[in-house]
N, C-alpha and C. Protein backbone atom coordinates (compact mmCIF):
# COMPACT_ATOMS: atom_id res chain seq x y z
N UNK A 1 82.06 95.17 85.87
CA UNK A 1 83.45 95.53 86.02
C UNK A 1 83.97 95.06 87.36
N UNK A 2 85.15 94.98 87.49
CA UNK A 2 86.00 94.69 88.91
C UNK A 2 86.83 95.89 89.34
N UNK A 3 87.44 95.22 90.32
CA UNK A 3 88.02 96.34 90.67
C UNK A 3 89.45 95.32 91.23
N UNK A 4 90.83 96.15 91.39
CA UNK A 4 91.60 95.48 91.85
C UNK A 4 92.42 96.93 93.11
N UNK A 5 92.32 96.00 94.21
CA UNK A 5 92.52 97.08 95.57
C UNK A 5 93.93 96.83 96.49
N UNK A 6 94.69 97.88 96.50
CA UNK A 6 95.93 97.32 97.29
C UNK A 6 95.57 97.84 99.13
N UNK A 7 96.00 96.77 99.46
CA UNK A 7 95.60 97.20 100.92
C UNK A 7 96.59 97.69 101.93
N UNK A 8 97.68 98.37 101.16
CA UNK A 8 98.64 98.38 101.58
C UNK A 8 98.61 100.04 101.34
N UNK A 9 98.05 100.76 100.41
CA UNK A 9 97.66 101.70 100.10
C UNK A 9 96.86 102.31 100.99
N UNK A 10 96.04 101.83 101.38
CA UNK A 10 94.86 102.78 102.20
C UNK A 10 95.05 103.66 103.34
N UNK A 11 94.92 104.49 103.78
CA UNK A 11 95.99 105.46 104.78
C UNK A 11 94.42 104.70 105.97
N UNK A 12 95.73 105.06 106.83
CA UNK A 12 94.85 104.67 108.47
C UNK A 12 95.63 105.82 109.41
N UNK A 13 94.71 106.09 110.19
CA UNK A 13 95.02 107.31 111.37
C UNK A 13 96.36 106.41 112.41
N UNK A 14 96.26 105.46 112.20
CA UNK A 14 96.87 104.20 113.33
C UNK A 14 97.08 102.81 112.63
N UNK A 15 98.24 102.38 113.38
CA UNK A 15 98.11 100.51 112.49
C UNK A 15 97.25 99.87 112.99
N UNK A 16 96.86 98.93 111.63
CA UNK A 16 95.83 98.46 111.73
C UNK A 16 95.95 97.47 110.73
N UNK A 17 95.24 95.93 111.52
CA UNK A 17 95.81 94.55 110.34
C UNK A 17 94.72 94.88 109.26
N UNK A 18 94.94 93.74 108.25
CA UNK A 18 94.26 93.84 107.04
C UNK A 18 92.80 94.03 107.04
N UNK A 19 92.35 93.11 108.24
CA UNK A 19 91.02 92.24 108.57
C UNK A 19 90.18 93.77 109.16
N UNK A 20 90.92 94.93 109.84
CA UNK A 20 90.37 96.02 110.77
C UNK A 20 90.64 97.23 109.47
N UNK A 21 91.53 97.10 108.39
CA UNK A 21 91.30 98.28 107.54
C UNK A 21 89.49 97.59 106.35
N UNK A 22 89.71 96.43 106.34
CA UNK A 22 88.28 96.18 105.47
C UNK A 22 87.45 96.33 106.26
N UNK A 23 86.90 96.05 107.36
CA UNK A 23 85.95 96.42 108.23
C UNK A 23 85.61 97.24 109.25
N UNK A 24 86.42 97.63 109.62
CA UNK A 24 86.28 98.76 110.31
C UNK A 24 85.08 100.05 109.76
N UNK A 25 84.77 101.02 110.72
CA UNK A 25 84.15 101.88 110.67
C UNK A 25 84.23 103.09 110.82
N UNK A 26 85.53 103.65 110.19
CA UNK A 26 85.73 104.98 110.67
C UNK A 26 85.14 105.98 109.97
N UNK A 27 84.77 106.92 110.92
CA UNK A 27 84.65 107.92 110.37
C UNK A 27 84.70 108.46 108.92
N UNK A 28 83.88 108.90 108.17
CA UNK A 28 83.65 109.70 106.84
C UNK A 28 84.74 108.59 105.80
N UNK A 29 85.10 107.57 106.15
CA UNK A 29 85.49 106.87 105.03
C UNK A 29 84.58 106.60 103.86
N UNK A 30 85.18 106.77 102.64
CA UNK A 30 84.32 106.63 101.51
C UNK A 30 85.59 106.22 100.21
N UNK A 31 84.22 105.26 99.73
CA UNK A 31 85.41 105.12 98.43
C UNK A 31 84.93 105.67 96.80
N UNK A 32 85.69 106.54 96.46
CA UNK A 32 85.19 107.62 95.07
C UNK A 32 86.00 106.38 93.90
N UNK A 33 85.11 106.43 93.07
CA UNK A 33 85.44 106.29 91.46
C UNK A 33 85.94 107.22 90.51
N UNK A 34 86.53 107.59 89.91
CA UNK A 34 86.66 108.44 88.74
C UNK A 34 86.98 107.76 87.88
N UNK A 35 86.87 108.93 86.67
CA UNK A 35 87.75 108.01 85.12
C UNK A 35 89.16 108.64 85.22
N UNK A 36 89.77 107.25 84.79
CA UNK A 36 91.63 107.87 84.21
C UNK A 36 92.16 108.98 83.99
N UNK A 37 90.96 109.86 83.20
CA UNK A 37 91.65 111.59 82.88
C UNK A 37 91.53 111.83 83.95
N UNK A 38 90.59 111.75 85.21
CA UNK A 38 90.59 112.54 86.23
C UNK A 38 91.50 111.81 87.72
N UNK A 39 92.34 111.02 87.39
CA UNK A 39 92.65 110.39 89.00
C UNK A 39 94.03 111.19 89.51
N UNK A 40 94.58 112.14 88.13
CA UNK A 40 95.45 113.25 88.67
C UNK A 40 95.09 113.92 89.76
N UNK A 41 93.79 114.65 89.78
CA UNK A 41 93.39 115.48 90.21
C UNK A 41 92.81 115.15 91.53
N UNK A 42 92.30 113.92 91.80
CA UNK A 42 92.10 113.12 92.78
C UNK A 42 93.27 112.67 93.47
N UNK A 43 94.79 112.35 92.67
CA UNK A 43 96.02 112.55 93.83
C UNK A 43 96.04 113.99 94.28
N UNK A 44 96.31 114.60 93.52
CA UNK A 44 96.44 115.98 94.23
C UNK A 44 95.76 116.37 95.50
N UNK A 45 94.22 115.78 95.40
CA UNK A 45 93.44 116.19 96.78
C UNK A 45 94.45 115.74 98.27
N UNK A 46 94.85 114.57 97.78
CA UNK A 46 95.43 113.57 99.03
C UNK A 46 97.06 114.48 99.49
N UNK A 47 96.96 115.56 98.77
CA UNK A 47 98.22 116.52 99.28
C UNK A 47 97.05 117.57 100.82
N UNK A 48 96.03 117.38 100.97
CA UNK A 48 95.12 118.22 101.94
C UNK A 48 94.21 117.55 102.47
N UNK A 49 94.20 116.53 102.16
CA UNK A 49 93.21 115.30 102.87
C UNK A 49 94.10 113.62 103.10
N UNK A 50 93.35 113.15 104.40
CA UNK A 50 93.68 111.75 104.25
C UNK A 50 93.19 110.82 103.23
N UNK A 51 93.65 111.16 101.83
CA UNK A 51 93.00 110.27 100.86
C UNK A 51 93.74 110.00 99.78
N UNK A 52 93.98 108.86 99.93
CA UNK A 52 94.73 108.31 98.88
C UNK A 52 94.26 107.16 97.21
N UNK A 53 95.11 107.19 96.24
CA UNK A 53 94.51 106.14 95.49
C UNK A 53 95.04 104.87 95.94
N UNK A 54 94.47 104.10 96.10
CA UNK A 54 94.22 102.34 96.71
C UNK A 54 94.21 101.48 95.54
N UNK A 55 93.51 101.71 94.38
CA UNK A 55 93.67 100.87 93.17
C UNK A 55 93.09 100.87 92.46
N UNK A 56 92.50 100.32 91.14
CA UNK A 56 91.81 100.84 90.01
C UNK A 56 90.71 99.83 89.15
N UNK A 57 89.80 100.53 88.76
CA UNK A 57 88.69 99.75 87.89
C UNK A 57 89.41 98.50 87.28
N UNK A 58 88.70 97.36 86.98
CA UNK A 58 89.37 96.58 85.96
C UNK A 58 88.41 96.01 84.85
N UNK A 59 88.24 95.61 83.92
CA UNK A 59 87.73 94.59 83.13
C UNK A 59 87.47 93.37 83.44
N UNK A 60 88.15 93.12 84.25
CA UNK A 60 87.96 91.79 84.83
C UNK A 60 86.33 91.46 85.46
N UNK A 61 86.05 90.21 85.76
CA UNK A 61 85.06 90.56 86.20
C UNK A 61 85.02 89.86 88.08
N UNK A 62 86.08 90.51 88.73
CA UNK A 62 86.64 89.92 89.81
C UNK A 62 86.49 91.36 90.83
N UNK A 63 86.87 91.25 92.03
CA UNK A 63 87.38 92.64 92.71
C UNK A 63 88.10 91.64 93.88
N UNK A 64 89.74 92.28 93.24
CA UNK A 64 91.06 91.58 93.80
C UNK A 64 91.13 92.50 94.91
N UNK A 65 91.89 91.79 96.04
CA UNK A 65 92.28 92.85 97.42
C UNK A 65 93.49 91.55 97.64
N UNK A 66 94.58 92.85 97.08
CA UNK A 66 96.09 92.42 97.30
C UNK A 66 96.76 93.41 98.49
N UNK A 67 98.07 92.92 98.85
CA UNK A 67 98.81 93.11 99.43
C UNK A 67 100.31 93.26 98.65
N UNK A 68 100.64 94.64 97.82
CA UNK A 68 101.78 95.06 96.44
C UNK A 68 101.24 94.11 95.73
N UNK A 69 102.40 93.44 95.24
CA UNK A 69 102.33 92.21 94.02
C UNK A 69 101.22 91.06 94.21
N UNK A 70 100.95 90.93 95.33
CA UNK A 70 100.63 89.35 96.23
C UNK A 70 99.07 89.56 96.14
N UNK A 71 97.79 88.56 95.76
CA UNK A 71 96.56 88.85 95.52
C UNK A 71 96.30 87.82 96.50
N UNK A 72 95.64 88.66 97.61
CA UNK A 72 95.10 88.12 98.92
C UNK A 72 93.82 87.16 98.93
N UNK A 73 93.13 88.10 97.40
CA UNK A 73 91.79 87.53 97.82
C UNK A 73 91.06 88.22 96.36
N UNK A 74 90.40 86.93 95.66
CA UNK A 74 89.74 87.38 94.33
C UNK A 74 88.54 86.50 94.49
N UNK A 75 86.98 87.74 94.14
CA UNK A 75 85.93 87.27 94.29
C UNK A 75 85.12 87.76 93.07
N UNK A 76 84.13 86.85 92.00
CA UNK A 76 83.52 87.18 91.37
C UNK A 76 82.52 88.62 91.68
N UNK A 77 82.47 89.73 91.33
CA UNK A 77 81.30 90.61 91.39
C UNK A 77 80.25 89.73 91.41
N UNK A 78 79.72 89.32 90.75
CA UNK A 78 78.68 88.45 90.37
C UNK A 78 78.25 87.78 92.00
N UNK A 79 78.79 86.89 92.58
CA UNK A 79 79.01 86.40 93.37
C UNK A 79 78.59 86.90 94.53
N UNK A 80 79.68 88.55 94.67
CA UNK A 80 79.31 89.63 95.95
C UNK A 80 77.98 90.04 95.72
N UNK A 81 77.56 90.68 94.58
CA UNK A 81 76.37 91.00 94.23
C UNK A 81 75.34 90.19 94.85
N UNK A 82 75.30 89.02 94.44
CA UNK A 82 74.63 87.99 95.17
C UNK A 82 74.70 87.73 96.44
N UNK A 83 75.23 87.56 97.33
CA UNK A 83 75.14 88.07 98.54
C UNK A 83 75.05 89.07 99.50
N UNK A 84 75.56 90.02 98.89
CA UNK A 84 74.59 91.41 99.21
C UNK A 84 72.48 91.24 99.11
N UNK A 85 72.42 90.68 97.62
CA UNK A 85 70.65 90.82 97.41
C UNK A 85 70.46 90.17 98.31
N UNK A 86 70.99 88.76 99.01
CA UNK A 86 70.54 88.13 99.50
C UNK A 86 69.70 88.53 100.73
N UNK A 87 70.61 89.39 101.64
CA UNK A 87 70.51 90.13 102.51
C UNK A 87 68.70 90.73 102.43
N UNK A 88 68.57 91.36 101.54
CA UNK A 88 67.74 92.31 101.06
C UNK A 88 66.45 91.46 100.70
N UNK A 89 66.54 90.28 100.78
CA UNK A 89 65.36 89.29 100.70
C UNK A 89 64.61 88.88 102.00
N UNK A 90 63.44 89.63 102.89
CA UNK A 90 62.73 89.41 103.40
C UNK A 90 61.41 88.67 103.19
């Protein structure tokens, strides 16, 4: 599966360019999955926490990181996957 991510979405304590919200290291950042019945309930949290929805599973087999309408950047899973193991090859 893919995923397609707006980066325009993601809450930051402070501004911050595109390049410092993907990499950066803050604090207790984490990114949750749910299914569709449940992403109500997951906005609601973001009424008591800094947490917002950013964007959603896809079929595709890509994980897009746009900016609204505008797709910044589309990379095969397959691909990332593979460079992640790579890593992991001693």
């Amino acid at each position: 599966l893919g995923a397609r991510v707006d980066l325009d979405a993601v809450p930051a304590l402070e501004a911050m360019s595109r390049t410092e919200l993907l990499y950066s290291e803050s604090a207790s950042r984490l990114l949750v999955s749910v299914a569709p019945q449940h992403a109500a309930l997951m906005d609601a949290l973001g009424e008591w926490q800094l947490c917002r929805r950013i964007g959603e599973v896809t079929d595709g087999p890509a994980l897009e990181l746009c900016s609204g309408s505008s797709t910044l950047a589309a990379v095969p899973v397959e691909e990332l996957a593979t460079a992640f193991k790579v890593t992991l090859d001693w």
